[in-house]
PDB file of N, CA and C in Angstrom:
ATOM      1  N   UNK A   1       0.832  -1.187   0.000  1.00  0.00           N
ATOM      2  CA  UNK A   1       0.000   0.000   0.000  1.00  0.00           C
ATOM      3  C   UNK A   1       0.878   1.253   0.000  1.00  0.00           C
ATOM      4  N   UNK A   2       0.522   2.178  -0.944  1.00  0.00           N
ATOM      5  CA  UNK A   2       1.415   3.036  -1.031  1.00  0.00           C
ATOM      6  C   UNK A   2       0.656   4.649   0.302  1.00  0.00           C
ATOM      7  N   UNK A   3      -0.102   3.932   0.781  1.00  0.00           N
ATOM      8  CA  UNK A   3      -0.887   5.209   1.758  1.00  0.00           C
ATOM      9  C   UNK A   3       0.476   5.307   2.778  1.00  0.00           C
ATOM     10  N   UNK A   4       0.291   6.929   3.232  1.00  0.00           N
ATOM     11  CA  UNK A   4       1.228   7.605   3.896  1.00  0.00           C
ATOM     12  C   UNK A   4       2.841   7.555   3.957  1.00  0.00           C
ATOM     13  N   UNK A   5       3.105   7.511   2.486  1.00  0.00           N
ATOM     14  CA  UNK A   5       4.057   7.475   1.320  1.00  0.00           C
ATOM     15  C   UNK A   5       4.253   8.512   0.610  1.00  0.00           C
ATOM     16  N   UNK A   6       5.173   8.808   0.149  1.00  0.00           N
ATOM     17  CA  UNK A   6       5.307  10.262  -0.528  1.00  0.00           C
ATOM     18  C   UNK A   6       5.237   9.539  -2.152  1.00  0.00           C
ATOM     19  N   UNK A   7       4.404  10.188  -2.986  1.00  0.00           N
ATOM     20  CA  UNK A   7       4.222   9.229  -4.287  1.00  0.00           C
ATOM     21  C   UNK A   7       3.770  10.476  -5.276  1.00  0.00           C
ATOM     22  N   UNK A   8       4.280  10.433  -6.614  1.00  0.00           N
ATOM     23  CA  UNK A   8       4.025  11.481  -7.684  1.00  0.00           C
ATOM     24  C   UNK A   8       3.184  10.412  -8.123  1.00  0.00           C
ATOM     25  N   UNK A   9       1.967  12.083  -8.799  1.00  0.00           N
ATOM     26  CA  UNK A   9       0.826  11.066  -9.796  1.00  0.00           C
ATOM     27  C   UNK A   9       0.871  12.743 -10.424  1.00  0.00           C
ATOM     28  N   UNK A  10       1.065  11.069 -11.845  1.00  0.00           N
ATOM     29  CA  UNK A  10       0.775  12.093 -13.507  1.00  0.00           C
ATOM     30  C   UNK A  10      -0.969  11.827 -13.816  1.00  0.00           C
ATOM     31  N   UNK A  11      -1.453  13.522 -14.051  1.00  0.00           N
ATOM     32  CA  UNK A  11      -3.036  12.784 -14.522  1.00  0.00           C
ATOM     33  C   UNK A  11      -2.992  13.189 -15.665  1.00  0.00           C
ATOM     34  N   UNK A  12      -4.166  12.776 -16.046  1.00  0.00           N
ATOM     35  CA  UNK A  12      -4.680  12.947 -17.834  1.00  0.00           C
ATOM     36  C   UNK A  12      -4.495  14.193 -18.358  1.00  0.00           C
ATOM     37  N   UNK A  13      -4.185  15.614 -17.744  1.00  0.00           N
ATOM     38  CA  UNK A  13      -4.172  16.379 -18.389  1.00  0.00           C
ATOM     39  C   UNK A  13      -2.777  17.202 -18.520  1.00  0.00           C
ATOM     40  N   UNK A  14      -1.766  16.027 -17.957  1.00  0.00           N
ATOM     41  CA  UNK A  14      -0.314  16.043 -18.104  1.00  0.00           C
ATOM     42  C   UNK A  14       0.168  16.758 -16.840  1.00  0.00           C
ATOM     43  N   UNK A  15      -0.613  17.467 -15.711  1.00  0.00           N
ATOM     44  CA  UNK A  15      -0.003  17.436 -14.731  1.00  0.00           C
ATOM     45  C   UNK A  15       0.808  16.776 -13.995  1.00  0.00           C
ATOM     46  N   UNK A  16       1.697  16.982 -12.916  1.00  0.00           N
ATOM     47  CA  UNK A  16       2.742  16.208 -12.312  1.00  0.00           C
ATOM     48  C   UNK A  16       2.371  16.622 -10.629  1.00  0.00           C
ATOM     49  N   UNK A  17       1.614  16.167  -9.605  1.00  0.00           N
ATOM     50  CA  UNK A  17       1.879  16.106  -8.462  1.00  0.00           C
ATOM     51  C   UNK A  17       2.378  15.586  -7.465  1.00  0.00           C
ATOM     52  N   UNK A  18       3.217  15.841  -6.822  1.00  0.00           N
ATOM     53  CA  UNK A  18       3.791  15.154  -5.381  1.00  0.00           C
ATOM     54  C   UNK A  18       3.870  15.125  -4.008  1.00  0.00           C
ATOM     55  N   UNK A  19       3.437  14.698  -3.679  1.00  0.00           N
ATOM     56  CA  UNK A  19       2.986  14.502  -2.667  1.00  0.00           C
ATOM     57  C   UNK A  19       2.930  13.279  -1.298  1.00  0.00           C
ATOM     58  N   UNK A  20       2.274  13.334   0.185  1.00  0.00           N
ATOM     59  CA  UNK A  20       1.815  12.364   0.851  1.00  0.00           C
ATOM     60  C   UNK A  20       0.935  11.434   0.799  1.00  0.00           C
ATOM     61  N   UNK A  21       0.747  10.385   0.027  1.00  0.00           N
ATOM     62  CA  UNK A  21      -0.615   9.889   0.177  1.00  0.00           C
ATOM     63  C   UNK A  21      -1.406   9.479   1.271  1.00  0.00           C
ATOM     64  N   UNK A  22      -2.947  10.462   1.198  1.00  0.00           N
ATOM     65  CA  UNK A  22      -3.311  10.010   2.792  1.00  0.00           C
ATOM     66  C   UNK A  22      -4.661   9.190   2.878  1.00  0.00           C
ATOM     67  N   UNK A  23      -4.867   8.623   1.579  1.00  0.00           N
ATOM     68  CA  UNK A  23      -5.995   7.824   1.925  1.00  0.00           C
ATOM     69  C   UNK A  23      -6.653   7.895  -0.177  1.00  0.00           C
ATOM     70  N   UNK A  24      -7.550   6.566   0.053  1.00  0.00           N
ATOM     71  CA  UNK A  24      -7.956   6.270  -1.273  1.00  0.00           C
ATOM     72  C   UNK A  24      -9.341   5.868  -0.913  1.00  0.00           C
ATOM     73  N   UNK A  25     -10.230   5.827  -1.989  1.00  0.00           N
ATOM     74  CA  UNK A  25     -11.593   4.946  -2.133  1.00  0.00           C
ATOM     75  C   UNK A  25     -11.428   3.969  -3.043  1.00  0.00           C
ATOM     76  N   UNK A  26     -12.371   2.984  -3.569  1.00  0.00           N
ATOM     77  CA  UNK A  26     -12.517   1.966  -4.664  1.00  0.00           C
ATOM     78  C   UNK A  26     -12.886   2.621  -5.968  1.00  0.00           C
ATOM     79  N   UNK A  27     -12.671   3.632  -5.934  1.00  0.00           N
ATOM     80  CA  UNK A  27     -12.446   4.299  -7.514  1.00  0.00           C
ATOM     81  C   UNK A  27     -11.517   5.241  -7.750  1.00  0.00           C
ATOM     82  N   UNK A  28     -10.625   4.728  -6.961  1.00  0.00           N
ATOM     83  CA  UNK A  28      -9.123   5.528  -7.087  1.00  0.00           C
ATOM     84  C   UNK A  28      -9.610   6.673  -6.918  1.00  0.00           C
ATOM     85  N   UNK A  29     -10.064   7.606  -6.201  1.00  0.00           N
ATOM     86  CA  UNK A  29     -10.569   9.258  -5.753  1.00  0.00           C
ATOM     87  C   UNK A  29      -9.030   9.147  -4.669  1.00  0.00           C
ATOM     88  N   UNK A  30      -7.814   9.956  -4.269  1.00  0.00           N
ATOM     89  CA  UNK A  30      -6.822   9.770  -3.616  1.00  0.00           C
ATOM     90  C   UNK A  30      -7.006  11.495  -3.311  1.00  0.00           C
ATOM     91  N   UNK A  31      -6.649  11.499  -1.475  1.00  0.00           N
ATOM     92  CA  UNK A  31      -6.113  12.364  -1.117  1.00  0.00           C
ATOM     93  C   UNK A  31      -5.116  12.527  -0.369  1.00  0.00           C
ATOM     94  N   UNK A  32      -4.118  13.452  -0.936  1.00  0.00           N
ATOM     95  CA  UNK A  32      -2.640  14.020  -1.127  1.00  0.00           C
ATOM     96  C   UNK A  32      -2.334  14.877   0.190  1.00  0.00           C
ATOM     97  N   UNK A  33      -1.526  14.893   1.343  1.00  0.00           N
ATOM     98  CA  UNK A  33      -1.085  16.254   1.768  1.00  0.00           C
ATOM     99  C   UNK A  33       0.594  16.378   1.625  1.00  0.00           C
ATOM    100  N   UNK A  34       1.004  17.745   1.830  1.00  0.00           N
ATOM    101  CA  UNK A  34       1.658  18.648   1.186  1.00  0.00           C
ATOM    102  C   UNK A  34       2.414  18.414  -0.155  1.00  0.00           C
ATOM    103  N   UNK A  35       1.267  18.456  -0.756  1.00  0.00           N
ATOM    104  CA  UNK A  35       1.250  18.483  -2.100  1.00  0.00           C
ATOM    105  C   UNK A  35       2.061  20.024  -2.753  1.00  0.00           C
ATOM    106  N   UNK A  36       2.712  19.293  -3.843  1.00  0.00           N
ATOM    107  CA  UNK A  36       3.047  20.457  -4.820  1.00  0.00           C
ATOM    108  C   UNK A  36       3.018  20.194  -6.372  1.00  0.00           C
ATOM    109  N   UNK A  37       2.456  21.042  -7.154  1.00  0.00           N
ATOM    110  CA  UNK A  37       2.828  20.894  -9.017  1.00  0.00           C
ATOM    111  C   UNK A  37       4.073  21.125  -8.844  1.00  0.00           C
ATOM    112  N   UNK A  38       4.516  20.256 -10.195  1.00  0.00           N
ATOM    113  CA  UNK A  38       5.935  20.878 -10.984  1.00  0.00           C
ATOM    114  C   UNK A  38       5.608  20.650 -11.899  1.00  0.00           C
ATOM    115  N   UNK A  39       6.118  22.059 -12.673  1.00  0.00           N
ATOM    116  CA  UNK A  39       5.540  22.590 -13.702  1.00  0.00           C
ATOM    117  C   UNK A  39       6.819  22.378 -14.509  1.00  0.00           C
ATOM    118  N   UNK A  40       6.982  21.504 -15.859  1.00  0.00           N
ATOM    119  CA  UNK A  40       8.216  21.581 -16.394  1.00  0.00           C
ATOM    120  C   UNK A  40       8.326  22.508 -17.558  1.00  0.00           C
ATOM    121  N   UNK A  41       9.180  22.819 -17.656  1.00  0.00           N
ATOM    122  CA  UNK A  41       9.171  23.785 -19.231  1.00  0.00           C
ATOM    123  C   UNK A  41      10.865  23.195 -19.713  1.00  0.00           C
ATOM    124  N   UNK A  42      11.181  23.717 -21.315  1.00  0.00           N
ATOM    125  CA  UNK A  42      12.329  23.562 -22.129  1.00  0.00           C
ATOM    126  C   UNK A  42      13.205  24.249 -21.946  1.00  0.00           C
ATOM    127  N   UNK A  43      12.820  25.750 -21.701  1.00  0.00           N
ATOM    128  CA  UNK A  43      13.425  27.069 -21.253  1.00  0.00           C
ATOM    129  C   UNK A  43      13.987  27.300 -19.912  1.00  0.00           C
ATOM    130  N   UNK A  44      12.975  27.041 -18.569  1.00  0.00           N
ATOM    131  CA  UNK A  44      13.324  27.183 -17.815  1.00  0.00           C
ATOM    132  C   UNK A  44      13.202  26.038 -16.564  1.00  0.00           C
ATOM    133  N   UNK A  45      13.462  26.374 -15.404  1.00  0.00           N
ATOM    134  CA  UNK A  45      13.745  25.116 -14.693  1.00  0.00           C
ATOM    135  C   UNK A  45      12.108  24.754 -14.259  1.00  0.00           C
ATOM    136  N   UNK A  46      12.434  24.217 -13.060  1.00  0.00           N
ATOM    137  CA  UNK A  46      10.865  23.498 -13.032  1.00  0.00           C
ATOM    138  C   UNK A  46      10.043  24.360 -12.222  1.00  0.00           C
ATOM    139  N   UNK A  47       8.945  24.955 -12.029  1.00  0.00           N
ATOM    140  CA  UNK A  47       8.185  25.796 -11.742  1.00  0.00           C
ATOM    141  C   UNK A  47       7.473  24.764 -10.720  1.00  0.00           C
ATOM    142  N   UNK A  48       7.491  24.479  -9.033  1.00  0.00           N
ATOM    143  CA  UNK A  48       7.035  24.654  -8.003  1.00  0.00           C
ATOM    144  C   UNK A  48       5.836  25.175  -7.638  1.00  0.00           C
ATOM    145  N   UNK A  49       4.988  24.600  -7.496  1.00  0.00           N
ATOM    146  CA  UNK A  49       3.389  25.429  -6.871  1.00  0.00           C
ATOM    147  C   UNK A  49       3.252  24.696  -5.811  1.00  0.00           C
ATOM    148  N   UNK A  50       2.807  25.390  -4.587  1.00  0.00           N
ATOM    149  CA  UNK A  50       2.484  24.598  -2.895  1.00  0.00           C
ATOM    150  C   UNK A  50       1.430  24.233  -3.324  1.00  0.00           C
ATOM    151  N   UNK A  51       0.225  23.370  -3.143  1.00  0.00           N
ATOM    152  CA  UNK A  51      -1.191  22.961  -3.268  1.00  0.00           C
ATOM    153  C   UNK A  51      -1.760  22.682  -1.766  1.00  0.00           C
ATOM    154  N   UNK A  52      -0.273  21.879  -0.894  1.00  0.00           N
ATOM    155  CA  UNK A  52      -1.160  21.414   0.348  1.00  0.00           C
ATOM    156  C   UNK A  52      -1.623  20.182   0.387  1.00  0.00           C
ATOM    157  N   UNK A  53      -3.041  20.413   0.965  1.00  0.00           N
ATOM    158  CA  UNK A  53      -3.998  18.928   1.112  1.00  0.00           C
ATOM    159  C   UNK A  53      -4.688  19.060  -0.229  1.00  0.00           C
ATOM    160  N   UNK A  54      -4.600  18.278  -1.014  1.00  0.00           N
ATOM    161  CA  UNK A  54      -5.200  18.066  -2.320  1.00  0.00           C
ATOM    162  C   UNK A  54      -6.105  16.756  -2.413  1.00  0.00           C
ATOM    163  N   UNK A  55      -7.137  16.878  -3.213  1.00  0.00           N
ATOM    164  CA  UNK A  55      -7.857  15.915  -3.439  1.00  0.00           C
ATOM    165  C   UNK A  55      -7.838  15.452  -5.321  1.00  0.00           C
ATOM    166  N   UNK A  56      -8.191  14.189  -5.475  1.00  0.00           N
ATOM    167  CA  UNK A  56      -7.728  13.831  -7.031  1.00  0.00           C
ATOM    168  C   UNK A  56      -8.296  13.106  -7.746  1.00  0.00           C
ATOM    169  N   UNK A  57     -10.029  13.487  -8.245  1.00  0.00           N
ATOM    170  CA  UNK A  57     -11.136  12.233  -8.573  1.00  0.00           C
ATOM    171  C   UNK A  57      -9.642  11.162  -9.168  1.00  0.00           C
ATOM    172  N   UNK A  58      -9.857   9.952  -9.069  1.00  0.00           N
ATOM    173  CA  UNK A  58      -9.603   8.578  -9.698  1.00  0.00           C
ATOM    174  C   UNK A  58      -9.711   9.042 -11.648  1.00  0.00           C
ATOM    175  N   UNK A  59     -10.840   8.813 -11.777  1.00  0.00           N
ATOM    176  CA  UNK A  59     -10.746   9.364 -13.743  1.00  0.00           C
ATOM    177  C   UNK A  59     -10.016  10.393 -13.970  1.00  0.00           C
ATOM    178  N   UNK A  60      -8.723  11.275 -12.994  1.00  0.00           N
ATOM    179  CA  UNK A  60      -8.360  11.991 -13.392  1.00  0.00           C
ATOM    180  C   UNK A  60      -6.843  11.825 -13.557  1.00  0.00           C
ATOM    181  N   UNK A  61      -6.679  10.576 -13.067  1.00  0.00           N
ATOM    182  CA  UNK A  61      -5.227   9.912 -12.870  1.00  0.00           C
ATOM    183  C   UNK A  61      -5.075   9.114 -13.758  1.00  0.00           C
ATOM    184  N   UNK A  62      -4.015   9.549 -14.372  1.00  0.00           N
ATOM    185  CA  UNK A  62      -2.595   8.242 -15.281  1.00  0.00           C
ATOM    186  C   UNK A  62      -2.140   7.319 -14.756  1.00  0.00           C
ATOM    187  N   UNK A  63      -1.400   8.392 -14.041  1.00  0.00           N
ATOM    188  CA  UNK A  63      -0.589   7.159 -13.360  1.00  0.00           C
ATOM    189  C   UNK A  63       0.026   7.224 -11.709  1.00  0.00           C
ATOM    190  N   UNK A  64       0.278   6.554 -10.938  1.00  0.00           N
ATOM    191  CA  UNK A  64       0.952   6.992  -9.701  1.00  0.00           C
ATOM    192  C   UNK A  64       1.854   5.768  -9.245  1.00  0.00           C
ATOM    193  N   UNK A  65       2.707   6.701  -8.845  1.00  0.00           N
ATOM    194  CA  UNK A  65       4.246   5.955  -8.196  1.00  0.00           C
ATOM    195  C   UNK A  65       4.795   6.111  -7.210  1.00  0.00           C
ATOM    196  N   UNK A  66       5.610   5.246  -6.877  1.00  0.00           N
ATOM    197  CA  UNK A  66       6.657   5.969  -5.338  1.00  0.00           C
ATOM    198  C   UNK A  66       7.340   6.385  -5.527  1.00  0.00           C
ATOM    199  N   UNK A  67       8.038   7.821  -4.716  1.00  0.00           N
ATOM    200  CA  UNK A  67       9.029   8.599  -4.742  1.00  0.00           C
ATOM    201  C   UNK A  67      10.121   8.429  -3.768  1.00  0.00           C
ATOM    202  N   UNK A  68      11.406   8.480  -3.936  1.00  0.00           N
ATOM    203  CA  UNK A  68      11.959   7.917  -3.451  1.00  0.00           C
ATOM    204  C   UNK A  68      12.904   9.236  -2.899  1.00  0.00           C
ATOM    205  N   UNK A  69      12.612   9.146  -1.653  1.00  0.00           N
ATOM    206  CA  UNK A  69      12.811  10.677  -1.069  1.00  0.00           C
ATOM    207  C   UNK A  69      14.193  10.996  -1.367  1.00  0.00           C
ATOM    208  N   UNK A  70      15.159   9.960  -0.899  1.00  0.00           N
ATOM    209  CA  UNK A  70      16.718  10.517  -1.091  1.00  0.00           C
ATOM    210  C   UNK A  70      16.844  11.232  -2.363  1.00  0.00           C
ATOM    211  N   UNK A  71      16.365  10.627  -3.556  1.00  0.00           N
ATOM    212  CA  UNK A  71      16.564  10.725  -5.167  1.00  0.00           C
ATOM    213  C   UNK A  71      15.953  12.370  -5.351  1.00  0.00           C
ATOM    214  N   UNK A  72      14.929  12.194  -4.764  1.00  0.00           N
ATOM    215  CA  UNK A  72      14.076  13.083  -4.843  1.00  0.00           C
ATOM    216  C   UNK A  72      14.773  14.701  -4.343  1.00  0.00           C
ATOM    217  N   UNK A  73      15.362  14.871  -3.020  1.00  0.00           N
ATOM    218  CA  UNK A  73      15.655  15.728  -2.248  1.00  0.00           C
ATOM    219  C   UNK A  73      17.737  16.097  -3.176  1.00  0.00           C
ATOM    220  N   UNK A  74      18.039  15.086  -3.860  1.00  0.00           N
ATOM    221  CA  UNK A  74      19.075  15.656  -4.734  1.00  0.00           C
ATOM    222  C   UNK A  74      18.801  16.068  -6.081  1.00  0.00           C
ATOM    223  N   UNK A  75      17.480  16.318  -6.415  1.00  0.00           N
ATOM    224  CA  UNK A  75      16.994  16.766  -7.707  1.00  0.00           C
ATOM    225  C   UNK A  75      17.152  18.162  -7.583  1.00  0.00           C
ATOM    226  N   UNK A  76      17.468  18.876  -8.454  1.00  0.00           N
ATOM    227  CA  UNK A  76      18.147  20.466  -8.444  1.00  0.00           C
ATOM    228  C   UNK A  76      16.839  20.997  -9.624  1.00  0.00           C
ATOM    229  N   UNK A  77      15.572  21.029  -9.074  1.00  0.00           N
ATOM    230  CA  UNK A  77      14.782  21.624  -9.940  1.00  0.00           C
ATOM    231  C   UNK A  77      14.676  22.757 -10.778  1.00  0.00           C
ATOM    232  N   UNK A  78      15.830  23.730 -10.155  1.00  0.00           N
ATOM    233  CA  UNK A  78      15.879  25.156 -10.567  1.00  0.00           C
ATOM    234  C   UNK A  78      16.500  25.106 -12.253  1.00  0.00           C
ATOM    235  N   UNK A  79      17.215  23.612 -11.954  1.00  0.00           N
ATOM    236  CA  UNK A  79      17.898  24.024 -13.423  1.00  0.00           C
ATOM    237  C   UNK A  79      17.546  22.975 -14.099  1.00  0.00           C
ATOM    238  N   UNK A  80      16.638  22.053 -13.719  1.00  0.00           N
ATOM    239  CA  UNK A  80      15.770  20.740 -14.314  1.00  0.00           C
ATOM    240  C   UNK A  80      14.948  21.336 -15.950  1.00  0.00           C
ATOM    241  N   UNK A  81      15.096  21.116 -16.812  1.00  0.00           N
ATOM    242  CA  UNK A  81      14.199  21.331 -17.802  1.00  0.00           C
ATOM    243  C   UNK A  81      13.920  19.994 -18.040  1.00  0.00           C
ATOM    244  N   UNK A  82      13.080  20.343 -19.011  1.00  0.00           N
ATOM    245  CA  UNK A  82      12.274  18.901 -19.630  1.00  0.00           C
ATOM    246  C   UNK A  82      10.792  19.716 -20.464  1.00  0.00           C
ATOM    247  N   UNK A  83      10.838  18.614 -21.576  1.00  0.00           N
ATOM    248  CA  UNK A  83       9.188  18.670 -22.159  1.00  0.00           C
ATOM    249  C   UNK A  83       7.812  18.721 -21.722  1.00  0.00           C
ATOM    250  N   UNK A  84       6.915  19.413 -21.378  1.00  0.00           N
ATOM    251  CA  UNK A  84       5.876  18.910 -20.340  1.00  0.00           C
ATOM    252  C   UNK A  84       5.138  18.288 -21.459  1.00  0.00           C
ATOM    253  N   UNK A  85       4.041  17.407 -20.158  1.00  0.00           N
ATOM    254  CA  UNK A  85       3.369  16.268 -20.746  1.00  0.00           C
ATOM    255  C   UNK A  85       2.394  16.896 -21.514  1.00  0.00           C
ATOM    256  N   UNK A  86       1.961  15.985 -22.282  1.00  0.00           N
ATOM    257  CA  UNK A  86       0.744  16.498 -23.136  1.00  0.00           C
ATOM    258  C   UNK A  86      -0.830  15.948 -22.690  1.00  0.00           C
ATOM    259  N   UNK A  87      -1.670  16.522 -22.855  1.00  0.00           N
ATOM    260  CA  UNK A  87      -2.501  15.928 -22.213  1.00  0.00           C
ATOM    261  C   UNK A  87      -3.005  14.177 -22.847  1.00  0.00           C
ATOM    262  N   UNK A  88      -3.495  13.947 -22.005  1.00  0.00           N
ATOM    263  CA  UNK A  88      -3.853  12.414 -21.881  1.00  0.00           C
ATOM    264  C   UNK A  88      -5.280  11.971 -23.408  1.00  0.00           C
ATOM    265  N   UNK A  89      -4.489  11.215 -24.729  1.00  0.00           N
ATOM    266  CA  UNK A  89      -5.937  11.027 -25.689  1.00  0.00           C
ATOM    267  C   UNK A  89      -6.276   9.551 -25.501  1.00  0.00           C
ATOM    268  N   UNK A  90      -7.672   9.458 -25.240  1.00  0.00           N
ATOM    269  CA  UNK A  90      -8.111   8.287 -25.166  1.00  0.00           C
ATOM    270  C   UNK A  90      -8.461   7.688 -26.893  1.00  0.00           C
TER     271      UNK A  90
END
């Protein structure tokens, strides 16, 4: 069980959140605390948003994983670029 785990979830509309997981229902509905977006761009580094306690209907999720804090806490976001996702075509 990945509850009260720190775990990124990509949803369908190419967002990236990370976060605590603090609980799920049977239709994957998951809520997150201290949650944050990262926002990637080509140009510049990765753009950071606080969110907090977040909530995340289930149909709105791709995908979710574990984060692996050490890995995580040597990531240098400021100068991280990358492609952002595109949104999710069924």
């Amino acid at each position: 069980s990945y509850v009260d785990q720190k775990v990124s979830v990509i949803m369908n509309d190419g967002r990236l959140v990370v976060g605590t997981l603090r609980g799920l229902d049977q239709t994957t509905n998951i809520i997150m605390q201290g949650c944050q977006e990262r926002i990637f761009s080509e140009d510049e580094g990765v753009e950071v948003v606080e969110l907090g306690l977040y909530m995340i209907r289930g149909d709105n999720i791709a995908v979710i994983g574990l984060v692996d804090e050490n890995k995580d806490k040597e990531l240098d976001l400021e100068n991280l670029r990358g492609i952002p996702l595109p949104p999710l075509k069924h």
